[in-house]
N, C-alpha and C. Protein backbone atom coordinates (compact mmCIF):
# COMPACT_ATOMS: atom_id res chain seq x y z
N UNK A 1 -13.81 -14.65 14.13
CA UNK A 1 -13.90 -13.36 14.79
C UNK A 1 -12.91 -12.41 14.11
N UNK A 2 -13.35 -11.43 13.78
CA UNK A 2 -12.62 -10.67 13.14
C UNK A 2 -11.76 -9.97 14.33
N UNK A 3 -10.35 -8.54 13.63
CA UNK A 3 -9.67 -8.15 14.59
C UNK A 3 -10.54 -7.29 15.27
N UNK A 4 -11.58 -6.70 14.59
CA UNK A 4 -12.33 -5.46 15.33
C UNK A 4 -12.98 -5.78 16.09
N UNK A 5 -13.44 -7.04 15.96
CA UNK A 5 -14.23 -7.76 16.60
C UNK A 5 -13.19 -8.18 18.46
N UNK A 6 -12.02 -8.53 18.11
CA UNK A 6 -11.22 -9.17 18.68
C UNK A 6 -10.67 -7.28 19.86
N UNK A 7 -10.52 -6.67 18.86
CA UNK A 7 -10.61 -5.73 19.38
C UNK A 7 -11.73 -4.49 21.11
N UNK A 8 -13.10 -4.92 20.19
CA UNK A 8 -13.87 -4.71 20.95
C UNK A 8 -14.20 -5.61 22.09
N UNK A 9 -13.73 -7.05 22.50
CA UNK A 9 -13.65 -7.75 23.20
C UNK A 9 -12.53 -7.38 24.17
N UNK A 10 -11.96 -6.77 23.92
CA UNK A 10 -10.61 -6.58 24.84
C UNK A 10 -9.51 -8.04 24.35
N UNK A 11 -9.05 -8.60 23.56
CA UNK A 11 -8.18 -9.39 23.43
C UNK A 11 -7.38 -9.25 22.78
N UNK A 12 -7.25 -7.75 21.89
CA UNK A 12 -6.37 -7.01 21.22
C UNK A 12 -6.42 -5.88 21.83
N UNK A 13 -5.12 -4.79 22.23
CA UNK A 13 -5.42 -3.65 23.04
C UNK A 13 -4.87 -2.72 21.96
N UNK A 14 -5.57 -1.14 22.10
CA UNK A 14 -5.49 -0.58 20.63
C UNK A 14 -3.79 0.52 21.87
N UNK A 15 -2.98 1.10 21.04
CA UNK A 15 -2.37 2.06 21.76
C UNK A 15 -1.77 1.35 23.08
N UNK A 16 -1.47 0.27 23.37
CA UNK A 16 -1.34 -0.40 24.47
C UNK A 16 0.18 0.39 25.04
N UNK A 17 0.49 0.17 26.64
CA UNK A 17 1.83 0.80 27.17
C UNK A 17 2.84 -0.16 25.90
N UNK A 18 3.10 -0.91 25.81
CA UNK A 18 4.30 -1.64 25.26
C UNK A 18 3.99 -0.78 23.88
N UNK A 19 2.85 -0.85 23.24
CA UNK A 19 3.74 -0.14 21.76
C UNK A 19 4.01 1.17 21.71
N UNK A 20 3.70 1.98 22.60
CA UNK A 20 3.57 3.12 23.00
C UNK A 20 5.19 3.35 23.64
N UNK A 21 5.48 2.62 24.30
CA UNK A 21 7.00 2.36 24.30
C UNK A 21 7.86 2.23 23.52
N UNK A 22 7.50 0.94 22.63
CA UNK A 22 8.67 0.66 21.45
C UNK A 22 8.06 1.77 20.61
N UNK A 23 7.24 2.71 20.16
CA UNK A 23 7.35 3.80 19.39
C UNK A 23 8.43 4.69 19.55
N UNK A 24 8.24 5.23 21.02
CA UNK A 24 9.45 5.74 21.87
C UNK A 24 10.68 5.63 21.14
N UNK A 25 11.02 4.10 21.51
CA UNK A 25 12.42 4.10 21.43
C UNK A 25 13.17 4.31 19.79
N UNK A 26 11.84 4.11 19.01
CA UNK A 26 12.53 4.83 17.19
C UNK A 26 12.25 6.16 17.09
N UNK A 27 10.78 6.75 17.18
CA UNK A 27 10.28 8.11 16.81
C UNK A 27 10.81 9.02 17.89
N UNK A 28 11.34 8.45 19.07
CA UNK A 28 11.97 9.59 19.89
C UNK A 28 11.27 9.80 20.99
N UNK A 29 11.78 10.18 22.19
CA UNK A 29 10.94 10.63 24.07
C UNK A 29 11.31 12.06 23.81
N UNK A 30 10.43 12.87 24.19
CA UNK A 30 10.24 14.47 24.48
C UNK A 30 10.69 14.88 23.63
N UNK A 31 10.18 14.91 22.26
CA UNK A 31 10.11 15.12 21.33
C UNK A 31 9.05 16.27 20.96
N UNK A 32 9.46 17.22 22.02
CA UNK A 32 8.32 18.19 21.84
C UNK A 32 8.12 19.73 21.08
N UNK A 33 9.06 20.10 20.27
CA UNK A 33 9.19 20.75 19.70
C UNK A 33 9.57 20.33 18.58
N UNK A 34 8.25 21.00 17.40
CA UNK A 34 8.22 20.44 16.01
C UNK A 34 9.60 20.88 15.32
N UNK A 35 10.05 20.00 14.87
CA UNK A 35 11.30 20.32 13.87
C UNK A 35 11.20 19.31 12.55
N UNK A 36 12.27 19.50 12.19
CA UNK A 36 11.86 18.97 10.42
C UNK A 36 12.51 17.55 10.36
N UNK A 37 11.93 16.89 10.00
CA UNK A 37 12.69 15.88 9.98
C UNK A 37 13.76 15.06 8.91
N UNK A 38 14.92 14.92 8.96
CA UNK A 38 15.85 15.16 7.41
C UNK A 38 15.07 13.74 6.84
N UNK A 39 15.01 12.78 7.51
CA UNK A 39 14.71 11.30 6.71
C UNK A 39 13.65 11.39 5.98
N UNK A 40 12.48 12.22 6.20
CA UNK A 40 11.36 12.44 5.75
C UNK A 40 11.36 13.69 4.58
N UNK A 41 12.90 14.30 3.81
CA UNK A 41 13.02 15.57 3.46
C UNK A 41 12.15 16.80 4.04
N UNK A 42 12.90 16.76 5.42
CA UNK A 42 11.95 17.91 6.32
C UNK A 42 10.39 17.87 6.90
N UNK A 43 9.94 16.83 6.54
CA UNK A 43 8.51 17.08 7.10
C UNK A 43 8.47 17.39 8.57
N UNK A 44 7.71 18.26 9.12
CA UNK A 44 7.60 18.84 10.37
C UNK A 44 6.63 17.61 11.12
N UNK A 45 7.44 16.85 12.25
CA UNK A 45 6.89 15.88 13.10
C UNK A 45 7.56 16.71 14.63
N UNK A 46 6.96 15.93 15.25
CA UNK A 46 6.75 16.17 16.77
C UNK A 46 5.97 14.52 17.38
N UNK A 47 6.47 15.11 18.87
CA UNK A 47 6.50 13.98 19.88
C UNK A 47 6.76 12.79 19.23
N UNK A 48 5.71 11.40 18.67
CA UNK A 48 6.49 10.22 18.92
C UNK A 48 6.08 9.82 16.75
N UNK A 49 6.71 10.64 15.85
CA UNK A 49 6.47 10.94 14.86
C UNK A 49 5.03 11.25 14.36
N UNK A 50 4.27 12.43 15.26
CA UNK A 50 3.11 12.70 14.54
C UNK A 50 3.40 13.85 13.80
N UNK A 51 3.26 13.42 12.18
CA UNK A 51 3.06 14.85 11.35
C UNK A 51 1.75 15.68 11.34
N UNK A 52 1.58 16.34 9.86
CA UNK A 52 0.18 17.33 9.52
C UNK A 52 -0.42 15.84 8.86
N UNK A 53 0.06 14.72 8.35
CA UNK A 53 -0.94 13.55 7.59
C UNK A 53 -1.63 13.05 9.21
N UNK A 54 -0.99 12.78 10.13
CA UNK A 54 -1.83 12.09 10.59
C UNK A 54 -2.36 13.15 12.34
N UNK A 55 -1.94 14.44 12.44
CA UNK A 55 -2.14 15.30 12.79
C UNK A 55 -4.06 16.10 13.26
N UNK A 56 -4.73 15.78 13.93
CA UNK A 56 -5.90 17.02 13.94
C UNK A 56 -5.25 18.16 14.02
N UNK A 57 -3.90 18.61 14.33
CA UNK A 57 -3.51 19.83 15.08
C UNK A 57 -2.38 20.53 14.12
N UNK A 58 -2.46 21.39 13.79
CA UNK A 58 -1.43 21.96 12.62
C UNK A 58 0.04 21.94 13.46
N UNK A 59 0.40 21.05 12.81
CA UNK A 59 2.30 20.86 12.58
C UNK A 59 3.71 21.58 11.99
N UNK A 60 3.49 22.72 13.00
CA UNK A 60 4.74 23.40 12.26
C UNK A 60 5.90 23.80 13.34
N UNK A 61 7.34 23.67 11.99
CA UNK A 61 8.27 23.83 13.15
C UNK A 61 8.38 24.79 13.85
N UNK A 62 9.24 24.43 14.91
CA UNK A 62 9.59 25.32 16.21
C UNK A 62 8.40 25.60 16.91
N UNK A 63 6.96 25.16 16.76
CA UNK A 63 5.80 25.16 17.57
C UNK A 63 6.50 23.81 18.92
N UNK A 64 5.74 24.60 20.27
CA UNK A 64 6.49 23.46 21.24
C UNK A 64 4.63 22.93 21.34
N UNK A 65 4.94 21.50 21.62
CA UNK A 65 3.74 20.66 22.21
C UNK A 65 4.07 20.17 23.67
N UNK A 66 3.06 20.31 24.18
CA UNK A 66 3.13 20.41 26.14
C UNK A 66 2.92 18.74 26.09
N UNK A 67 3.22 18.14 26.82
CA UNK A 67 3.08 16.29 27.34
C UNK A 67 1.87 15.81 27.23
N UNK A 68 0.64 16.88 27.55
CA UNK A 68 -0.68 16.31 27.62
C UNK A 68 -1.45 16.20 26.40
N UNK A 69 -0.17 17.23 25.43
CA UNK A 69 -1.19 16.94 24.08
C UNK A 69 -0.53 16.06 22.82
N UNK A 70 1.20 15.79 23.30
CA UNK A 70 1.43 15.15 22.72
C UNK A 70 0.98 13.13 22.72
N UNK A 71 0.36 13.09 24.24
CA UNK A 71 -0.04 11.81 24.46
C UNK A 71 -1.27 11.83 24.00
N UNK A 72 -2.09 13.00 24.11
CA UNK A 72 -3.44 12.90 23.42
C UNK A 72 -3.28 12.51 22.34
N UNK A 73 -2.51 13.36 21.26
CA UNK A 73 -2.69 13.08 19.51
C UNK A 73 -2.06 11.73 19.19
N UNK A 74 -0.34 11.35 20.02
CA UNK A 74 -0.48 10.19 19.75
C UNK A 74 -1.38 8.90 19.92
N UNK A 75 -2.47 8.73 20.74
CA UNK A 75 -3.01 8.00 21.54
C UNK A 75 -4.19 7.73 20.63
N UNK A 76 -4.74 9.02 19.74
CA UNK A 76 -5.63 8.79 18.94
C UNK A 76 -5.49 8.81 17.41
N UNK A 77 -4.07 9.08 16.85
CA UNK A 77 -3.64 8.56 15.75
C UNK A 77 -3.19 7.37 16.07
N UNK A 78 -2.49 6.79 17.19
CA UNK A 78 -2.10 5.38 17.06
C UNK A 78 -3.69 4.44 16.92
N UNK A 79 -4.28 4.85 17.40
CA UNK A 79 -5.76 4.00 18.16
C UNK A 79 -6.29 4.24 16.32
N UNK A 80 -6.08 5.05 15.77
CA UNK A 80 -6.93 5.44 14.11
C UNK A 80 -6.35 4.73 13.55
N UNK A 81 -4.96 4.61 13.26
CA UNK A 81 -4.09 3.84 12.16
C UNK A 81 -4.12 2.18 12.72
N UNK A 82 -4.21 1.79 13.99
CA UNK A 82 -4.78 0.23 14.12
C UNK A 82 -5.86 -0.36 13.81
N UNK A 83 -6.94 0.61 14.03
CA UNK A 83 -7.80 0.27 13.32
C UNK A 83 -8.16 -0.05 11.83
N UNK A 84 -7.43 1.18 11.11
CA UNK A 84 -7.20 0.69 9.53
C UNK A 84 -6.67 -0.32 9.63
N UNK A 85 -5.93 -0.51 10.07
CA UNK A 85 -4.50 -1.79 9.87
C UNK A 85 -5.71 -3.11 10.30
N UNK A 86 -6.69 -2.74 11.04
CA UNK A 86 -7.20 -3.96 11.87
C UNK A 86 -7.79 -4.50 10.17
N UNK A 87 -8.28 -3.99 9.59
CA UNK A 87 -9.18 -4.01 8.30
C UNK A 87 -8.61 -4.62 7.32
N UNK A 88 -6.73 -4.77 7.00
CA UNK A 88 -6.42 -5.75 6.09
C UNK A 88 -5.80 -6.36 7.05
N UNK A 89 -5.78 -6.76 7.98
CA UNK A 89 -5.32 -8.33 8.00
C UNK A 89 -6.42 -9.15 8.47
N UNK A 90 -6.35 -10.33 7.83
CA UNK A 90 -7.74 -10.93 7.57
C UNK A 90 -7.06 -13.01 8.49
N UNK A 91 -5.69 -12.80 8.72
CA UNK A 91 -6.00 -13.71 9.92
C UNK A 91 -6.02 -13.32 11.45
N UNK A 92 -7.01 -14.10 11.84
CA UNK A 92 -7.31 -13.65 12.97
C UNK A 92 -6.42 -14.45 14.20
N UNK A 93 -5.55 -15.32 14.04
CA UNK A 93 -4.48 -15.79 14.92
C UNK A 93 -3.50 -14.79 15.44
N UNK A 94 -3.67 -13.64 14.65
CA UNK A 94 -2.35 -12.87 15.48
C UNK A 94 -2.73 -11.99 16.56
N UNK A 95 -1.35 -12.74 17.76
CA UNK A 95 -1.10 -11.75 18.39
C UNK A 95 -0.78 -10.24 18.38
N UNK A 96 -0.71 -10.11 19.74
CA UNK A 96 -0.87 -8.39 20.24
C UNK A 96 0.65 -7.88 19.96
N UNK A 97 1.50 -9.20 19.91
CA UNK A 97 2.90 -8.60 19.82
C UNK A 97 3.13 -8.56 18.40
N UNK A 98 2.41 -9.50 17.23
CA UNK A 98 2.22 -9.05 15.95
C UNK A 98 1.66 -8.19 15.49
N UNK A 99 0.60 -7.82 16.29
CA UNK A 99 -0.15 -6.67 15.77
C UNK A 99 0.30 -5.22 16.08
N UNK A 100 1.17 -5.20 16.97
CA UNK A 100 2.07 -4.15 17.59
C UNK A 100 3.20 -4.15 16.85
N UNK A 101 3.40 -5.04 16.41
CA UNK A 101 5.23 -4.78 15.36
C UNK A 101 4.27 -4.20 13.85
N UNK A 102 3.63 -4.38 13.66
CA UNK A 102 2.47 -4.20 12.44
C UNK A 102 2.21 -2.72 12.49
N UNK A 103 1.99 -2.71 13.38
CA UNK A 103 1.19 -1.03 13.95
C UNK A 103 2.45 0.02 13.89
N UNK A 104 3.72 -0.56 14.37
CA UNK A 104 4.74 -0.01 14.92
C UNK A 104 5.58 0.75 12.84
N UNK A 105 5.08 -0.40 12.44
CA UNK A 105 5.35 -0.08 10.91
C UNK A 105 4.52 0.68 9.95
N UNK A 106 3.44 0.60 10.53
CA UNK A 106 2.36 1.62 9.84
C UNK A 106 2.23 2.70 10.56
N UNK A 107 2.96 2.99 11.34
CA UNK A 107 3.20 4.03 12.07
C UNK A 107 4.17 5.08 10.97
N UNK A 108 5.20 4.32 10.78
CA UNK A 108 6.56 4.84 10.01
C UNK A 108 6.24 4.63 8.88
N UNK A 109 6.06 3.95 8.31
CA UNK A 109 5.58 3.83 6.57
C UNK A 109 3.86 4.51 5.80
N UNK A 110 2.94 4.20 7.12
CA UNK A 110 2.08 4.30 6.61
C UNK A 110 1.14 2.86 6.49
N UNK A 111 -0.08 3.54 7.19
CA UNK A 111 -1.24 2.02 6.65
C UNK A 111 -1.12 1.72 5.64
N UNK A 112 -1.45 2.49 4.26
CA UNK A 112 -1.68 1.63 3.31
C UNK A 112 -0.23 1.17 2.59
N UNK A 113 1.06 1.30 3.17
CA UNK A 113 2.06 0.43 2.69
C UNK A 113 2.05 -0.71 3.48
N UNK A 114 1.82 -1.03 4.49
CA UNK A 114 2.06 -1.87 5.66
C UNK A 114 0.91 -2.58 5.06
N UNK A 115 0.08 -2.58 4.65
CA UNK A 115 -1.25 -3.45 4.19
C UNK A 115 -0.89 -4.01 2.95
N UNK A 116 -0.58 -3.39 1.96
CA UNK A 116 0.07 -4.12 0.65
C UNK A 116 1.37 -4.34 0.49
N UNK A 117 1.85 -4.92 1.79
CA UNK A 117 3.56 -5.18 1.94
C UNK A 117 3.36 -6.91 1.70
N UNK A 118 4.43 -7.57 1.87
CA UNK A 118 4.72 -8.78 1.60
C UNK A 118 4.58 -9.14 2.82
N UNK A 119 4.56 -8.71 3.66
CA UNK A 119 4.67 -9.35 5.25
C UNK A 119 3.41 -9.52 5.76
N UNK A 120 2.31 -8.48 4.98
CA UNK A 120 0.98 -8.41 5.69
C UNK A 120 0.50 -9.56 4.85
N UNK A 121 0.92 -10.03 3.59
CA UNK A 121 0.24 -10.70 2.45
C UNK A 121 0.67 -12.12 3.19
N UNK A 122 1.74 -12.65 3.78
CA UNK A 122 1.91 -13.43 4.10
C UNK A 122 1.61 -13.95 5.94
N UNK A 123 0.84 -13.28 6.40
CA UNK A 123 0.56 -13.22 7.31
C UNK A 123 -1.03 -13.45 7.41
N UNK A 124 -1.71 -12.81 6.32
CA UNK A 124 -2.79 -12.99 5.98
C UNK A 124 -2.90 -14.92 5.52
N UNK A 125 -1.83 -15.13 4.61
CA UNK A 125 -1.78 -16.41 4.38
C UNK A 125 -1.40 -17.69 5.35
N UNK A 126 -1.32 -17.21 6.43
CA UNK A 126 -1.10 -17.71 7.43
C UNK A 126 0.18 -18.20 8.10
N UNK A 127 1.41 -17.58 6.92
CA UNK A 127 2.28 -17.30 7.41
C UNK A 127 3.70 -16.68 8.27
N UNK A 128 3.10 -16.93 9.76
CA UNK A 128 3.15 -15.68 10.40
C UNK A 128 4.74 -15.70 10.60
N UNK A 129 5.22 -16.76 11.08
CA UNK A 129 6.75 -15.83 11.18
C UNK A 129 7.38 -15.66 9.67
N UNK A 130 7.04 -16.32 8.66
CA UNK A 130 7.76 -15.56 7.17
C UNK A 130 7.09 -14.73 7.06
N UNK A 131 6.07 -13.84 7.45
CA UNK A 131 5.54 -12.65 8.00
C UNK A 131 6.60 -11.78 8.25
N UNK A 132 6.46 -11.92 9.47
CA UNK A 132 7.40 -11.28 10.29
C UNK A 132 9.03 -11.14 9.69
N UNK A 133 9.58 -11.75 9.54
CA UNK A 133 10.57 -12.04 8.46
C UNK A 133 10.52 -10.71 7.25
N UNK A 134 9.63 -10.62 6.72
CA UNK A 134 9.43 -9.93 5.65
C UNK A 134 9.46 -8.67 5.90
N UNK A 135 9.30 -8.46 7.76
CA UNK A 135 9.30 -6.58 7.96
C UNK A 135 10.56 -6.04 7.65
N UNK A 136 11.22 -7.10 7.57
CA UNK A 136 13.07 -6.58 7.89
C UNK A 136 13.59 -7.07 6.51
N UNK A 137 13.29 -8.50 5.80
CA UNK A 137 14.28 -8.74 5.15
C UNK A 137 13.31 -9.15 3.34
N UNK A 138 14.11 -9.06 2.74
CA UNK A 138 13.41 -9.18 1.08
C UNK A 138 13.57 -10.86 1.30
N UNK A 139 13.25 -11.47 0.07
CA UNK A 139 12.90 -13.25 0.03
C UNK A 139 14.03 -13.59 0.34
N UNK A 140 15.20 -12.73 -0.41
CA UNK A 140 16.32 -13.81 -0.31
C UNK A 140 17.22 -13.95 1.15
N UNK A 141 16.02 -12.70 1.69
CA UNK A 141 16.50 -13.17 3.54
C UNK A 141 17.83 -12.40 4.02
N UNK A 142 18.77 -11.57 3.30
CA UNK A 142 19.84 -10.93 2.94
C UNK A 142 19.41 -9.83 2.89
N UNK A 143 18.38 -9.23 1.77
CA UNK A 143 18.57 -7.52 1.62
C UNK A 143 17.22 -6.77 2.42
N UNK A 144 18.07 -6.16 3.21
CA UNK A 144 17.32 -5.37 3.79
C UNK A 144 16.24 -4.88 3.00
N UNK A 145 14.76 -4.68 3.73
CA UNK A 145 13.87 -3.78 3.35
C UNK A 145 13.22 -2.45 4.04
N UNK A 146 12.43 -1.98 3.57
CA UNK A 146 11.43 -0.60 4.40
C UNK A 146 13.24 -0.05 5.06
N UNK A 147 14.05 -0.06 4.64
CA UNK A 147 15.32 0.82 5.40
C UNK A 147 16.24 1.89 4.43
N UNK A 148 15.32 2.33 3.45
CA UNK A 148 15.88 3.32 2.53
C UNK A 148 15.00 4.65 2.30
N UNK A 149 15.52 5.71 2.23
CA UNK A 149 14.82 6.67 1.71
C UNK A 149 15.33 7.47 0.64
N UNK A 150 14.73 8.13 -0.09
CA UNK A 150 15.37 8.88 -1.53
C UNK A 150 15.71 10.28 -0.92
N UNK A 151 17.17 10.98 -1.69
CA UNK A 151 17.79 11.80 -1.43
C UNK A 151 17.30 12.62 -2.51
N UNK A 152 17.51 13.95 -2.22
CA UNK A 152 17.58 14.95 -2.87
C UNK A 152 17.45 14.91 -4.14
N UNK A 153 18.39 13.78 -4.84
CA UNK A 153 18.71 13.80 -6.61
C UNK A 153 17.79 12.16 -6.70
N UNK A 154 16.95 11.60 -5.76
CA UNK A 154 16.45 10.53 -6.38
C UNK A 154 17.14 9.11 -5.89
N UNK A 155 18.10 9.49 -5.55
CA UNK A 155 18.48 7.91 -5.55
C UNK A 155 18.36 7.41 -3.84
N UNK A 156 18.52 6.17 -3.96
CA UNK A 156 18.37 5.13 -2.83
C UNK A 156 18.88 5.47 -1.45
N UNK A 157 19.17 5.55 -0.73
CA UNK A 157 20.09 5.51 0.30
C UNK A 157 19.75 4.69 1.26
N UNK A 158 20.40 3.56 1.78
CA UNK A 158 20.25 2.88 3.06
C UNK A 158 20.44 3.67 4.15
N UNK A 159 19.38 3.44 5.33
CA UNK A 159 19.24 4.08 6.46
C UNK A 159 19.70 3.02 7.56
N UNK A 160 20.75 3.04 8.49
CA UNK A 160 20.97 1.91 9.46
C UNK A 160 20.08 1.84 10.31
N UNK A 161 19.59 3.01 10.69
CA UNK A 161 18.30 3.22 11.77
C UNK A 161 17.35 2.74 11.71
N UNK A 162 17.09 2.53 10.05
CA UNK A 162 15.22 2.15 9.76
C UNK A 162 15.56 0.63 9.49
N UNK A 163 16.96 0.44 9.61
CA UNK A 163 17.19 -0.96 9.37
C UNK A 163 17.23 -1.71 10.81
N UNK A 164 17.68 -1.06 11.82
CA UNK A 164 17.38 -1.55 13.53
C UNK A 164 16.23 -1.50 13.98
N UNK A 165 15.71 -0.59 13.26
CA UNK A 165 13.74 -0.54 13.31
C UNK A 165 13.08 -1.79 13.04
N UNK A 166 13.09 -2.26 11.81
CA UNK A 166 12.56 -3.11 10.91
C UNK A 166 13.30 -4.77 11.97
N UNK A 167 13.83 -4.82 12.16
CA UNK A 167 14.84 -6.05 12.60
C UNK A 167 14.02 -6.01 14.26
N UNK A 168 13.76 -4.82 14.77
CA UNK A 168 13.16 -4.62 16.13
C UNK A 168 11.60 -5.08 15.73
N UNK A 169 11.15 -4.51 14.90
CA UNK A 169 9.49 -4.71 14.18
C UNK A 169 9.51 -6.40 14.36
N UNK A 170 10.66 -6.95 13.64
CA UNK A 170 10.71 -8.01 13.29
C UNK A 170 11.00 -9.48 14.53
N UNK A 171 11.37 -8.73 15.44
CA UNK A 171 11.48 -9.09 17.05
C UNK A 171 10.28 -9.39 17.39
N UNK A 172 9.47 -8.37 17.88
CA UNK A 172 8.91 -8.19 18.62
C UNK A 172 7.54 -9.21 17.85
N UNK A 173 7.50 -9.04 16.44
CA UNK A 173 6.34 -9.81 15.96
C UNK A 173 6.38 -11.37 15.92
N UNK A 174 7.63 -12.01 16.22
CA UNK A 174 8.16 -13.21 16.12
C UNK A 174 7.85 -13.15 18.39
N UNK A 175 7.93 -12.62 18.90
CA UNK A 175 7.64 -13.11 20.09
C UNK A 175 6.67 -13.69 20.61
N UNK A 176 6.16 -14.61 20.93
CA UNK A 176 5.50 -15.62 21.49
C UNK A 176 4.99 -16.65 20.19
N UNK A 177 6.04 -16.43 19.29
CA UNK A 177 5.88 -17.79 18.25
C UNK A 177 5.87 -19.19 18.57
């Protein structure tokens, strides 16, 4: 049975309260006035990180978004980007709490990084907690990953935030192992 499959059965829930929560607690609560975001070199996001990429609704700063439309757009970009996501992972053993730490990362990175990451590749292989493992940490299990962004002149910078992210991703997908 595939996930879409698993999906349309009700045994995967798309947008469910819990990830809709742990989005919350990284992308931010009442988050309703677009501002720029520095980690992203300014890209204009609002409510629970929806930009103009994954946006129907033009994204610009200092525009305020009212509660009913920031749950709308998140509700149907989260429900769009699981579905991509449903499309590369090709084992069908994972849980809702893997598929939610999954989602929770292709949220912040993007589907198609979260699909050709090491974590999805090994998850696909049926290795789900060195899966999981892989949202947060490189092989040698030590260096942080997905927790850097490029500055101004190019170079690296570690982010502690996207590193409590990734370690939380990495929680939550290891729960009911």
């Amino acid at each position: 049975m595939s996930l879409r499959t698993r999906i349309a059965a009700g045994s995967l829930v798309l947008a469910g309260s819990g990830l809709l929560a742990f989005l919350g607690t990284w992308e931010g609560q009442g988050q309703n006035t677009v501002y720029a975001d520095k980690l992203s070199r300014g890209l204009p996001t609002v409510c629970k990180g929806i930009t103009r990429y994954t946006s129907p609704y033009p994204v610009i700063v200092g525009d305020y978004w009212s509660e009913a439309r920031c749950a709308e757009v998140e509700r149907l970009v989260t429900e769009k980007s699981q579905l991509r996501l449903a499309d590369c992972i090709t084992n069908q053993a994972v849980s809702q709490n893997t598929f939610d730490a999954l989602s929770s990362h292709a949220h912040n990175v993007g589907v198609p990084n979260t699909c050709a990451s090491r974590a999805v590749g090994l998850i696909n292989a049926g290795r789900i907690a060195a899966g999981c493992k892989a949202l947060a940490w490189a092989p040698d299990g030590t260096t942080p990953v997905w927790s850097y962004v490029t500055d101004a002149n190019g170079r690296k910078q570690f982010v502690r935030g996207l590193h409590a992210r990734r370690q939380a991703e990495q929680k939550l997908c290891e729960t009911g192992l």
